[in-house]
Each structure stands twice: as C-alpha cells, then as structure tokens.
N, C-alpha and C. Protein backbone atom coordinates (compact mmCIF):
# COMPACT_ATOMS: atom_id res chain seq x y z
N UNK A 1 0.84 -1.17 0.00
CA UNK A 1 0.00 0.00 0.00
C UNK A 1 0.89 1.23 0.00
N UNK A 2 0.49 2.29 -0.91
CA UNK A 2 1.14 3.70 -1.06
C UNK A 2 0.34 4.52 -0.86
N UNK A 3 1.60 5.37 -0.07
CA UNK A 3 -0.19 6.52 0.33
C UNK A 3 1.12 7.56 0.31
N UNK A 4 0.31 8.76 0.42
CA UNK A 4 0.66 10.51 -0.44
C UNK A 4 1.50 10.80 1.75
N UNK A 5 1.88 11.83 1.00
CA UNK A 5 3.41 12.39 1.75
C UNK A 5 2.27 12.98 2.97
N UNK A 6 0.72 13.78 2.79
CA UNK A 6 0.40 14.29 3.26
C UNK A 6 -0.51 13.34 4.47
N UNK A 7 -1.01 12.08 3.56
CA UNK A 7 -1.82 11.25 4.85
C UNK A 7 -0.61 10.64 5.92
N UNK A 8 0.12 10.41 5.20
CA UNK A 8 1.76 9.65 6.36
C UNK A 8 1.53 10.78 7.25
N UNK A 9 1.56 11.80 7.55
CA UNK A 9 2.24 12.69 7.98
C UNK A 9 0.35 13.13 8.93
N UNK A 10 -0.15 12.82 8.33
CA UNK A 10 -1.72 12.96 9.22
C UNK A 10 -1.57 12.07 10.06
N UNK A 11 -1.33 10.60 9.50
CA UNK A 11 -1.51 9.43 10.52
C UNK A 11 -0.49 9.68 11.44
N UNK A 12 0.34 10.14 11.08
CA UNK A 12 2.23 10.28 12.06
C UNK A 12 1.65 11.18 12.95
N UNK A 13 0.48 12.51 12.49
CA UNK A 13 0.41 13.47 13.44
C UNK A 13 -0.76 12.61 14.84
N UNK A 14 -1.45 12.03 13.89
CA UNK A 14 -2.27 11.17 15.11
C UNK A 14 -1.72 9.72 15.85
N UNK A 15 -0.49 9.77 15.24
CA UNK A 15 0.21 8.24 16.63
C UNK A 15 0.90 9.07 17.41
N UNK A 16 1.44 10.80 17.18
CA UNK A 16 1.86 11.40 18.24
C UNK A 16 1.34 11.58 19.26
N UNK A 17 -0.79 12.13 18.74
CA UNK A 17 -1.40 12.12 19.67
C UNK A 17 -1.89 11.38 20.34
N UNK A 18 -2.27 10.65 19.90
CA UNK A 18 -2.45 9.17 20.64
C UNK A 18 -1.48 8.47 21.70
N UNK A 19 0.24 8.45 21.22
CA UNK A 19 0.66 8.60 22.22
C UNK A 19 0.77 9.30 23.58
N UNK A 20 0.73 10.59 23.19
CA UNK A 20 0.67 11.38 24.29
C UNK A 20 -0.35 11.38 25.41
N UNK A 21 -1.49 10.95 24.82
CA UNK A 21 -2.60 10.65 25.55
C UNK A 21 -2.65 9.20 26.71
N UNK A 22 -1.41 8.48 26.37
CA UNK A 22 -1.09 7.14 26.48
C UNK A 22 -0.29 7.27 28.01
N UNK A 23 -0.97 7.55 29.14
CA UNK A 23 0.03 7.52 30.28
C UNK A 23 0.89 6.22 30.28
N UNK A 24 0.79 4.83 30.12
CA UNK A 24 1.59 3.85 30.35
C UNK A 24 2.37 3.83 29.04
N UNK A 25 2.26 4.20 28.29
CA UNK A 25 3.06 4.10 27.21
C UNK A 25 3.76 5.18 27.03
N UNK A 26 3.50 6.34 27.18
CA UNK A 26 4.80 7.51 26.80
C UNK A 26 5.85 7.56 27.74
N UNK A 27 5.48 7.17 28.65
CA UNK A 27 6.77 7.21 29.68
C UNK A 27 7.89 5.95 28.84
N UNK A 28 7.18 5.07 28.40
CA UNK A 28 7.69 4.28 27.69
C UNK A 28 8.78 4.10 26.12
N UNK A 29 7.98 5.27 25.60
CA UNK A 29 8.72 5.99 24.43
C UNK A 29 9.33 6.75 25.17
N UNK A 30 9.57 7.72 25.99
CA UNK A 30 10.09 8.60 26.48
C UNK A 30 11.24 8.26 26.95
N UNK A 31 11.68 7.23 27.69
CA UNK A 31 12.62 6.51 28.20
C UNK A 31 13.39 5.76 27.35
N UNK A 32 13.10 5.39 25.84
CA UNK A 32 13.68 4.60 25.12
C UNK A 32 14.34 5.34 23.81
N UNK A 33 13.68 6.60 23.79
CA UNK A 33 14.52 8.02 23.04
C UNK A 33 14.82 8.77 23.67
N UNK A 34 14.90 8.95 25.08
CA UNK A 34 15.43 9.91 25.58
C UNK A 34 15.04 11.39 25.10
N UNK A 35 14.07 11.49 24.37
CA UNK A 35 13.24 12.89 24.54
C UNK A 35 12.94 13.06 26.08
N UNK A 36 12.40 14.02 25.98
CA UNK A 36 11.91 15.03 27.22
C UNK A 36 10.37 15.37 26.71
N UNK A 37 9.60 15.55 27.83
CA UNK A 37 8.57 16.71 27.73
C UNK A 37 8.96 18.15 26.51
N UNK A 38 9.54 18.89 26.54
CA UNK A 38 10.30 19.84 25.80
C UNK A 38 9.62 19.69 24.01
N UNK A 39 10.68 17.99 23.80
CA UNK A 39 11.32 17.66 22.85
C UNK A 39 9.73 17.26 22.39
N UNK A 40 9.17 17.03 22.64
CA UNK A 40 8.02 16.25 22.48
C UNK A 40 7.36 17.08 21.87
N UNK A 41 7.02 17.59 22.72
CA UNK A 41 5.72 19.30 22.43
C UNK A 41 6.59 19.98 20.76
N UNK A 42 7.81 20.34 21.23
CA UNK A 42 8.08 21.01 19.67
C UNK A 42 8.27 20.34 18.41
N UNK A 43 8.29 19.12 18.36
CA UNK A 43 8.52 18.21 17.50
C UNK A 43 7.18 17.40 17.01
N UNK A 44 6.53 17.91 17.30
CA UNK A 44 5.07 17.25 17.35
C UNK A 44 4.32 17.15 15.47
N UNK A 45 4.78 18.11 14.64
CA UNK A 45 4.04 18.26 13.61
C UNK A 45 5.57 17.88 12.37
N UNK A 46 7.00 17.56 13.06
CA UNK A 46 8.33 16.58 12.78
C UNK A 46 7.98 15.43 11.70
N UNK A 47 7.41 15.53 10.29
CA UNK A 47 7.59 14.64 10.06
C UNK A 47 8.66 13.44 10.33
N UNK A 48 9.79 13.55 10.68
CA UNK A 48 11.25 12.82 11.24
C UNK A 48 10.67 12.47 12.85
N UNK A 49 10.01 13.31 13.14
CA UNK A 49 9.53 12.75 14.70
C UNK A 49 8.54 11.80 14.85
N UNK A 50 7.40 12.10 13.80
CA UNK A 50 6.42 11.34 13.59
C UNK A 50 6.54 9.87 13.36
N UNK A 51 8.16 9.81 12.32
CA UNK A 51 8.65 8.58 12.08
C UNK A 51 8.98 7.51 13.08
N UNK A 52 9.52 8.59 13.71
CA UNK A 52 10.57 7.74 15.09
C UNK A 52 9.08 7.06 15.91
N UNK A 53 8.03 8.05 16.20
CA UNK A 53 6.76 6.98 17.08
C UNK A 53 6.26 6.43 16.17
N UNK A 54 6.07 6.27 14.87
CA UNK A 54 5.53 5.63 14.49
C UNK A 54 6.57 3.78 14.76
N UNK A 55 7.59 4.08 14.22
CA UNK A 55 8.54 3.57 14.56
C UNK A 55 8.53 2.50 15.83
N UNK A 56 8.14 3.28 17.00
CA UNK A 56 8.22 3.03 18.23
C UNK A 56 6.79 2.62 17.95
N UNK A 57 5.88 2.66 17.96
CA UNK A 57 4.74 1.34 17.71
C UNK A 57 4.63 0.39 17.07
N UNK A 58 5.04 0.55 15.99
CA UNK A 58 5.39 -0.91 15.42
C UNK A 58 6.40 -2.08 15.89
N UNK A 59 6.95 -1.48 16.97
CA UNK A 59 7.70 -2.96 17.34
C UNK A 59 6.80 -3.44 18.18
N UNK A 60 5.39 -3.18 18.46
CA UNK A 60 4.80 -4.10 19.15
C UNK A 60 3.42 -4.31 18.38
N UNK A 61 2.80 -5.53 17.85
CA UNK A 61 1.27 -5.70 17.08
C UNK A 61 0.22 -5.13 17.88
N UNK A 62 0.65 -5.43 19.55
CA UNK A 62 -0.49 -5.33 20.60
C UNK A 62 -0.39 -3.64 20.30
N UNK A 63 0.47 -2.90 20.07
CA UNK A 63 0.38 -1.20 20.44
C UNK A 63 -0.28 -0.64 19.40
N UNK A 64 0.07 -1.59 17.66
CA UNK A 64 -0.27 -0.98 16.59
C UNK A 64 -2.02 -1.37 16.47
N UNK A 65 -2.31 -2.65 17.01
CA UNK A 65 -4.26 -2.55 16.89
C UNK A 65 -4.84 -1.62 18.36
N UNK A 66 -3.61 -1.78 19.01
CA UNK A 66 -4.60 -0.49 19.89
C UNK A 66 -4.96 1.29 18.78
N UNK A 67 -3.72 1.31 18.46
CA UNK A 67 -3.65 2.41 17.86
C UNK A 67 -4.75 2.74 16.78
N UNK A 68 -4.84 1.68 15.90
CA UNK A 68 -5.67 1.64 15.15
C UNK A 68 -7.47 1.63 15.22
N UNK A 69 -7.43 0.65 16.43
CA UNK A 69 -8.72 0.38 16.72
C UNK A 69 -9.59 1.68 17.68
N UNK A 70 -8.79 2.76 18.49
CA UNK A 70 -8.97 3.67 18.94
C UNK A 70 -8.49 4.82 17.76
N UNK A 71 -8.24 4.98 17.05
CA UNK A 71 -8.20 6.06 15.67
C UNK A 71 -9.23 5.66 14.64
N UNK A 72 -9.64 4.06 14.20
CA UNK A 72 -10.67 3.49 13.44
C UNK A 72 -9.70 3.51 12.44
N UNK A 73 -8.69 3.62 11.94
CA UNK A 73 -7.52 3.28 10.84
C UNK A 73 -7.54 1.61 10.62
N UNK A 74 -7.24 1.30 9.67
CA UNK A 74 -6.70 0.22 9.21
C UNK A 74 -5.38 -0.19 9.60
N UNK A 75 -5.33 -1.76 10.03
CA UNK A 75 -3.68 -2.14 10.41
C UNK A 75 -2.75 -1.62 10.03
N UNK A 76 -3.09 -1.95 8.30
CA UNK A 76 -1.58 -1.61 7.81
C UNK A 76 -1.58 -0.04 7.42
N UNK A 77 -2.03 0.59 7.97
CA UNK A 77 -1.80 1.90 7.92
C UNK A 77 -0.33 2.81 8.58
N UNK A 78 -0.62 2.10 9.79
CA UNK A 78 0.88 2.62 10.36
C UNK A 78 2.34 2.51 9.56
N UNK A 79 2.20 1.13 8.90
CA UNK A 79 3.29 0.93 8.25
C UNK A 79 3.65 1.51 7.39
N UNK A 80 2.59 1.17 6.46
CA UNK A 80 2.13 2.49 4.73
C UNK A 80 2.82 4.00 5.40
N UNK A 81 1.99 4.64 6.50
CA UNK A 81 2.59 6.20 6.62
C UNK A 81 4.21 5.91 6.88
N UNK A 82 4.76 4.86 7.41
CA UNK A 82 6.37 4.57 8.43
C UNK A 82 6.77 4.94 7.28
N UNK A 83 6.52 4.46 5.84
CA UNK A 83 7.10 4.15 5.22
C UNK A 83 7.55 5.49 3.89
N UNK A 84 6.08 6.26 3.97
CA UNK A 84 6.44 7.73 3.28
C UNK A 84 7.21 8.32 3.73
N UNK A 85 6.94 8.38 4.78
CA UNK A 85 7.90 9.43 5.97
C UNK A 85 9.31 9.29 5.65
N UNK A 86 10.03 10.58 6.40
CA UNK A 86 11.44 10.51 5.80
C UNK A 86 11.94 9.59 6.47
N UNK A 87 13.03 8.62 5.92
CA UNK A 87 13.77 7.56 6.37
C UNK A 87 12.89 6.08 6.70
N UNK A 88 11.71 6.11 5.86
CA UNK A 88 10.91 5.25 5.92
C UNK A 88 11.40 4.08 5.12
N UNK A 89 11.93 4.85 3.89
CA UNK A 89 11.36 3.75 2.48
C UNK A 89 12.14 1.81 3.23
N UNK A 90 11.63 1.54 1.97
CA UNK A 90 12.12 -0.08 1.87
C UNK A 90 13.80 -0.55 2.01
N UNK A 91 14.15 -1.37 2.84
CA UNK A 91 15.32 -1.63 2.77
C UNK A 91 16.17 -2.58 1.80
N UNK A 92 16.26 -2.54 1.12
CA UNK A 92 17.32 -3.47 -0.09
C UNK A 92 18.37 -3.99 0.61
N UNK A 93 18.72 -4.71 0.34
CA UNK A 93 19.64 -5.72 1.48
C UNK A 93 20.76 -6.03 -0.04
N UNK A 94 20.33 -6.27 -1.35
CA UNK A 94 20.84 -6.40 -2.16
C UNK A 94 21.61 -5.44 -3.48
C-alpha cells in the first residue's frame, strides 16, 4: 500500500497524539529516546519525529491494533505512513 506524503504525515500526526494521551506508554517511548517533555511538544508536527513513534509502535502488534482500533484506521496503515515518511522507504539488502 502507497499513500501521499500528506496522509503519512496525518496518521504520524495522530500516533503522536495518541501517544501522548497514552500515560503507560509515553513514559515508555520517552525513556527509550530519551526525549523530554520539551522535545516532544516542539517536535510534534516533525515529520522525522512522527517517524521515530511511528517507529516506536510498530515494534509491538499489541500497540499498533490499539492504535488503530482507537483512531478506526486500518492495520496496515501505520506501516504504509512509516514508510512515506522521511527515512521510511524499503530496505534493499541487495
């Protein structure tokens, strides 16, 4: 699935919020990038920031159908936006 520079960057803006809203979980991202409160708030509309949580939800299935199922998005949505976003694309190994 391909999707435009501008929905990545919608969905990226809503796994920020969603995180943030997430008391057991941002402390969780928070601790594992070493952002701050600060870093958070100004970086918020970061496509490059957006990446990194999006990022940071996908290493878990259980975080990405929460995400989804409380936004009403489709699974593979998170991935599709990971993947517009800067430093998203596909990795070639070859």
């Amino acid at each position: 699935m391909s999707i435009s520079q501008d929905i990545a960057e919608t969905v990226g803006l809503q796994a920020v919020a969603w995180l943030a809203a997430d008391d057991e979980l941002l402390p969780v991202f928070m601790g594992s990038t070493g952002a701050g409160e600060d870093s958070f708030r100004a970086n918020l509309s970061d496509p490059d920031f957006q990446g990194a949580v999006l990022d940071f939800l996908l290493m878990d299935d259980a975080w990405v159908r929460r995400f989804c199922d409380d936004t009403g998005l489709d699974y593979s949505l998170p991935m599709a936006a990971r993947q517009a976003l800067p430093g998203g694309g596909a990795v070639h190994w070859t």
